[in-house]
PDB file of N, CA and C in Angstrom:
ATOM      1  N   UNK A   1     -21.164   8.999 -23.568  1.00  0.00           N
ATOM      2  CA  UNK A   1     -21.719   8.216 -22.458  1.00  0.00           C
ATOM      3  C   UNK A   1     -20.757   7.099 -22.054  1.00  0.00           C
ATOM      4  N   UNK A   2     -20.072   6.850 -22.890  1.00  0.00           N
ATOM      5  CA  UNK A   2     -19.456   5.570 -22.648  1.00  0.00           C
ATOM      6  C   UNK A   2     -17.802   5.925 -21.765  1.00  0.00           C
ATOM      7  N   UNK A   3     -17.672   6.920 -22.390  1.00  0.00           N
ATOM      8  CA  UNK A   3     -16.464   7.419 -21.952  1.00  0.00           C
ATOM      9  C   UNK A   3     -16.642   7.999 -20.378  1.00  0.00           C
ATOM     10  N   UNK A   4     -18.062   8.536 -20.494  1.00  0.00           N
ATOM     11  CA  UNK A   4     -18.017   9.119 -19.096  1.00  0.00           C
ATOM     12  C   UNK A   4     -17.909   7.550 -17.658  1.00  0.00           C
ATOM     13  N   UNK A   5     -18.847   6.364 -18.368  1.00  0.00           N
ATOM     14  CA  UNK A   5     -18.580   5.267 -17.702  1.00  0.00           C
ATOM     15  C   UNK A   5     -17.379   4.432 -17.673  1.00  0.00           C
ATOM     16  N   UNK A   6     -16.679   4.630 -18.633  1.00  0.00           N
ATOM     17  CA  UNK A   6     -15.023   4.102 -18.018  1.00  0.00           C
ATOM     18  C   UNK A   6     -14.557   4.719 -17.722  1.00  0.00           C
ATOM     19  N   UNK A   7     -14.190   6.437 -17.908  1.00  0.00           N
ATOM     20  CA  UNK A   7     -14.244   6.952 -16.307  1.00  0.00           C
ATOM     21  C   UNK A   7     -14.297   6.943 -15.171  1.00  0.00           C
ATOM     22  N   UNK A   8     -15.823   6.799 -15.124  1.00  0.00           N
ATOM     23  CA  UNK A   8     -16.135   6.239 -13.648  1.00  0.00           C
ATOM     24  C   UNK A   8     -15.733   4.911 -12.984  1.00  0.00           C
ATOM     25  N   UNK A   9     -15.570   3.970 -13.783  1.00  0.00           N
ATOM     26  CA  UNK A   9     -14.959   2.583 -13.987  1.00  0.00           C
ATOM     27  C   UNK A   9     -13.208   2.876 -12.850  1.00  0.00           C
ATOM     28  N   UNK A  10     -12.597   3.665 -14.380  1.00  0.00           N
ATOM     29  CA  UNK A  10     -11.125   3.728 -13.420  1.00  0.00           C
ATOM     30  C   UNK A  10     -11.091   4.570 -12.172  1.00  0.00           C
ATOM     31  N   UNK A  11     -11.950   5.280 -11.680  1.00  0.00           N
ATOM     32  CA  UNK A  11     -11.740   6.071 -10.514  1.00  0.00           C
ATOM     33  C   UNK A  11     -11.767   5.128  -9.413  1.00  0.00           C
ATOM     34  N   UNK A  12     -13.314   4.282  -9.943  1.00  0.00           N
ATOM     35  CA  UNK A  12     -13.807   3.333  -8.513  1.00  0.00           C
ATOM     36  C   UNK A  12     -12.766   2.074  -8.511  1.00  0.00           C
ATOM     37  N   UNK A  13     -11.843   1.611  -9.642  1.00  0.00           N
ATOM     38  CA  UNK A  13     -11.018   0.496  -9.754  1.00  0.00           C
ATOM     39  C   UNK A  13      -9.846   1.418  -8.454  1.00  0.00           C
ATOM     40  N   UNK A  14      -8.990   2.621  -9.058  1.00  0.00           N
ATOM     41  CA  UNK A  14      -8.211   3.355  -8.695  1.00  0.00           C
ATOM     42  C   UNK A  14      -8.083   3.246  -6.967  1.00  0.00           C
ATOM     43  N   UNK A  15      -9.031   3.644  -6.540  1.00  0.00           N
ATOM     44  CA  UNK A  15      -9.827   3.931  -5.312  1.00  0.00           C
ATOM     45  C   UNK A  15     -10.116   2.854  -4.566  1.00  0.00           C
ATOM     46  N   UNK A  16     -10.273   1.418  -4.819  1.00  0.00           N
ATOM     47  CA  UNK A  16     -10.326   0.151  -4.573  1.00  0.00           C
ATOM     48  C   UNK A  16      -9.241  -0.812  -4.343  1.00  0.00           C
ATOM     49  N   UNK A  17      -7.836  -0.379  -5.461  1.00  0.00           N
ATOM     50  CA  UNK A  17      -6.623  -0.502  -4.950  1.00  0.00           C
ATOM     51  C   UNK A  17      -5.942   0.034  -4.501  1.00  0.00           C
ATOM     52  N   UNK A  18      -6.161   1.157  -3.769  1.00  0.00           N
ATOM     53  CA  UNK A  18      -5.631   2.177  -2.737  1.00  0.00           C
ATOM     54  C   UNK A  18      -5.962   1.449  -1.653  1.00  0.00           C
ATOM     55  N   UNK A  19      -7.623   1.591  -1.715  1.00  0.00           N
ATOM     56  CA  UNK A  19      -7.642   0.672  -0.431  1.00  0.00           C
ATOM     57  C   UNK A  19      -7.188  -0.742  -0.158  1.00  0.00           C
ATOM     58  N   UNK A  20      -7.299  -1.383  -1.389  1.00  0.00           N
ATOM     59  CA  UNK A  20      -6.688  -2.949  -0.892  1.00  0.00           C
ATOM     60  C   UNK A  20      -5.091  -2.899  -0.614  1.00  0.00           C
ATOM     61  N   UNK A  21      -4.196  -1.519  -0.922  1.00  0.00           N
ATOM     62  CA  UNK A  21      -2.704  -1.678  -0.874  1.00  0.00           C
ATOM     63  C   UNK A  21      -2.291  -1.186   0.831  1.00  0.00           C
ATOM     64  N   UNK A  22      -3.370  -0.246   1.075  1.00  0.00           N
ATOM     65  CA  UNK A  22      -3.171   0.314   2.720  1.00  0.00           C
ATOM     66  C   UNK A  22      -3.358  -0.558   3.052  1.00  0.00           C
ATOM     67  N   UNK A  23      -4.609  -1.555   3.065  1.00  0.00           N
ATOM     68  CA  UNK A  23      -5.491  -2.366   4.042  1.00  0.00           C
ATOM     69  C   UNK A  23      -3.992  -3.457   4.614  1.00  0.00           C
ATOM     70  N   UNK A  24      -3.306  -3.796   2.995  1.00  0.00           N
ATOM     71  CA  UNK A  24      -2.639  -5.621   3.388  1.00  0.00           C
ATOM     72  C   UNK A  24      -1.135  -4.414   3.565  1.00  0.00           C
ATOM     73  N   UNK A  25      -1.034  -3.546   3.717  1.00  0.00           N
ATOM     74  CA  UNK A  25       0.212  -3.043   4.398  1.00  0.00           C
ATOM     75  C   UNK A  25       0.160  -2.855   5.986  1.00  0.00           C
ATOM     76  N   UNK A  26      -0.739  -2.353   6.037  1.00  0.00           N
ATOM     77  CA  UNK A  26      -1.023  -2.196   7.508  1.00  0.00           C
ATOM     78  C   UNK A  26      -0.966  -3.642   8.483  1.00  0.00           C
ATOM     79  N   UNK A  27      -1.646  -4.734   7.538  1.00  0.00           N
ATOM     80  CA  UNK A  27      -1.727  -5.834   8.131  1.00  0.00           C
ATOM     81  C   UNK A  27      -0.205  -6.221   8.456  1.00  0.00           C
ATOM     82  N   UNK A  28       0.179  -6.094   7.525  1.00  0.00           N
ATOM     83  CA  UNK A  28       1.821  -6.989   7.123  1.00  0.00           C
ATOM     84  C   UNK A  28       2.644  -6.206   8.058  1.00  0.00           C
ATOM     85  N   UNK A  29       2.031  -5.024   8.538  1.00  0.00           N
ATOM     86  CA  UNK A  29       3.305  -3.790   9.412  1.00  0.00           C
ATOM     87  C   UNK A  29       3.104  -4.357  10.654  1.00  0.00           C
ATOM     88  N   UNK A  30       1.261  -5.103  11.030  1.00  0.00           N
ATOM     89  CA  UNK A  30       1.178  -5.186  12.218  1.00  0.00           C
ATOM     90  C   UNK A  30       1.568  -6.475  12.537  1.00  0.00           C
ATOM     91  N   UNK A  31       1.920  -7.417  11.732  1.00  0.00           N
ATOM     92  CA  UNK A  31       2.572  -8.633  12.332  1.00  0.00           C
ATOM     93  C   UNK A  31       4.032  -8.251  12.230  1.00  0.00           C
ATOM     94  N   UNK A  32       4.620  -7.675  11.340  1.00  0.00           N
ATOM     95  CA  UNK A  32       6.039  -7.355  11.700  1.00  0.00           C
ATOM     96  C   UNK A  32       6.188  -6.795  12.931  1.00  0.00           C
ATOM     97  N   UNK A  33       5.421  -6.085  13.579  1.00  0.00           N
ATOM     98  CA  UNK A  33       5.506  -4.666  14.428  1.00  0.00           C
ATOM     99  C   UNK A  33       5.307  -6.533  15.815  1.00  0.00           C
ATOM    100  N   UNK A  34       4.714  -7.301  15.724  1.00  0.00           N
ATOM    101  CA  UNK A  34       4.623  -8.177  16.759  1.00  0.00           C
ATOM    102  C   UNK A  34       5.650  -9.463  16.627  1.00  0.00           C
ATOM    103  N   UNK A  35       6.772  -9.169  15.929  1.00  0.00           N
ATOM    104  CA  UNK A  35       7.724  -9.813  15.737  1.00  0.00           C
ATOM    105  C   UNK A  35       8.629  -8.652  15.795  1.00  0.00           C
ATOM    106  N   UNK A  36       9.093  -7.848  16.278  1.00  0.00           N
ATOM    107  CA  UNK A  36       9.703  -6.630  17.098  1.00  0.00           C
ATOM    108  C   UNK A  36      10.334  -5.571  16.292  1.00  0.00           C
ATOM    109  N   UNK A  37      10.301  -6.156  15.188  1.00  0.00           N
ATOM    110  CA  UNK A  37      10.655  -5.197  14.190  1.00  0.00           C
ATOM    111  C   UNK A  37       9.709  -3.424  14.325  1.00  0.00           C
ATOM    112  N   UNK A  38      10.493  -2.501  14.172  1.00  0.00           N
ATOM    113  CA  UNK A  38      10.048  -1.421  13.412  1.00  0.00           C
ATOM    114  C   UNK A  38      10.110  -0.723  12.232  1.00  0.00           C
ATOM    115  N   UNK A  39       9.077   0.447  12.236  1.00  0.00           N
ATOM    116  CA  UNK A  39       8.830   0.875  10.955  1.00  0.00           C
ATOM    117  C   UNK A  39      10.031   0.764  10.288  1.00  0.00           C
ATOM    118  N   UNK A  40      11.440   1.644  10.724  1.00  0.00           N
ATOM    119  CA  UNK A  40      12.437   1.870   9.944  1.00  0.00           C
ATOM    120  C   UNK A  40      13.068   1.049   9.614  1.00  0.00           C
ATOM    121  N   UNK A  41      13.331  -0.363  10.652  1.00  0.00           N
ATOM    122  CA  UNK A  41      13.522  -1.152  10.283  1.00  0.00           C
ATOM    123  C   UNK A  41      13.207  -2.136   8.957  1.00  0.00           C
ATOM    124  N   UNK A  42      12.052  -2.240   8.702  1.00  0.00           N
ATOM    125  CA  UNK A  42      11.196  -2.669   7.478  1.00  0.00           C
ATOM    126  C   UNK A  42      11.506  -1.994   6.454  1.00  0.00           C
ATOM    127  N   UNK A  43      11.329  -0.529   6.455  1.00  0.00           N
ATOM    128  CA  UNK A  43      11.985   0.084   5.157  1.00  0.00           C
ATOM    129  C   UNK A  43      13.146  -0.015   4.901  1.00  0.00           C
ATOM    130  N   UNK A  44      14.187  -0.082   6.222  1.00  0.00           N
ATOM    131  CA  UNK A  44      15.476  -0.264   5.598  1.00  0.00           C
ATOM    132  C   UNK A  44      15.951  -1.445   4.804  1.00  0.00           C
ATOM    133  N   UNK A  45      14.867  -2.371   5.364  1.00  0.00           N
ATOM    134  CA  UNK A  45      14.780  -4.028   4.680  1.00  0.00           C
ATOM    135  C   UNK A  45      14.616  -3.793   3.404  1.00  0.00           C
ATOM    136  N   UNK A  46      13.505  -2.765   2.617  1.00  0.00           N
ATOM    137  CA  UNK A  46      13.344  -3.258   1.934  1.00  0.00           C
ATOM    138  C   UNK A  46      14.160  -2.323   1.298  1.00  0.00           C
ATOM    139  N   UNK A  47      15.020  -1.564   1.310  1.00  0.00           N
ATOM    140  CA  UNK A  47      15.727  -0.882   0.932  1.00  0.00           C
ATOM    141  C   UNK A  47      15.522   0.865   0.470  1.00  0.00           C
ATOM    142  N   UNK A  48      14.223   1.345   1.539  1.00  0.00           N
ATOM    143  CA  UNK A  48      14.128   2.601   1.286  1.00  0.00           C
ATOM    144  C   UNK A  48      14.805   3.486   2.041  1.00  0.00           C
ATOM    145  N   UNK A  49      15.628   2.785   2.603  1.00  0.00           N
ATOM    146  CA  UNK A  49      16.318   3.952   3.988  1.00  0.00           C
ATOM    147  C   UNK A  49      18.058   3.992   3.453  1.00  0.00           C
ATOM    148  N   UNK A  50      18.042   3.570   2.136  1.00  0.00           N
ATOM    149  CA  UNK A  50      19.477   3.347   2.098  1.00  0.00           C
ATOM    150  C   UNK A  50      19.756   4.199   1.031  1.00  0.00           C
ATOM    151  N   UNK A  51      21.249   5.453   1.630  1.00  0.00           N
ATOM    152  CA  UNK A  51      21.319   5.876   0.738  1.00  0.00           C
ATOM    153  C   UNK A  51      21.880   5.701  -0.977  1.00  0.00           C
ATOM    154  N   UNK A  52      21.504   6.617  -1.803  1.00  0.00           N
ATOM    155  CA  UNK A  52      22.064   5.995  -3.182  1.00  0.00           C
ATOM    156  C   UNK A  52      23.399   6.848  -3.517  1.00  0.00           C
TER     157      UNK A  52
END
């Protein structure tokens, strides 16, 4: 029983910071995106567009 409730515990934690990581990305894309920056731009910032 117990196991089945921390289970359920990490799914709904799991599932809760998915959503809180889209929610404040999206935010953070849409004030970049109104300071003229774009998507690729941002990733290249943060260094996902660069090759290794």
């Amino acid at each position: 029983m117990m196991n089945q409730l921390t289970e359920n515990l990490e799914i709904a934690l799991k599932e809760q910071r998915h959503d809180f990581v889209c929610s404040s990305l999206a935010q953070v894309m849409t004030f970049l995106e109104k300071q003229g920056f774009t998507f690729d731009e941002v990733l290249d910032g943060l260094g996902f567009l660069r090759p290794c």
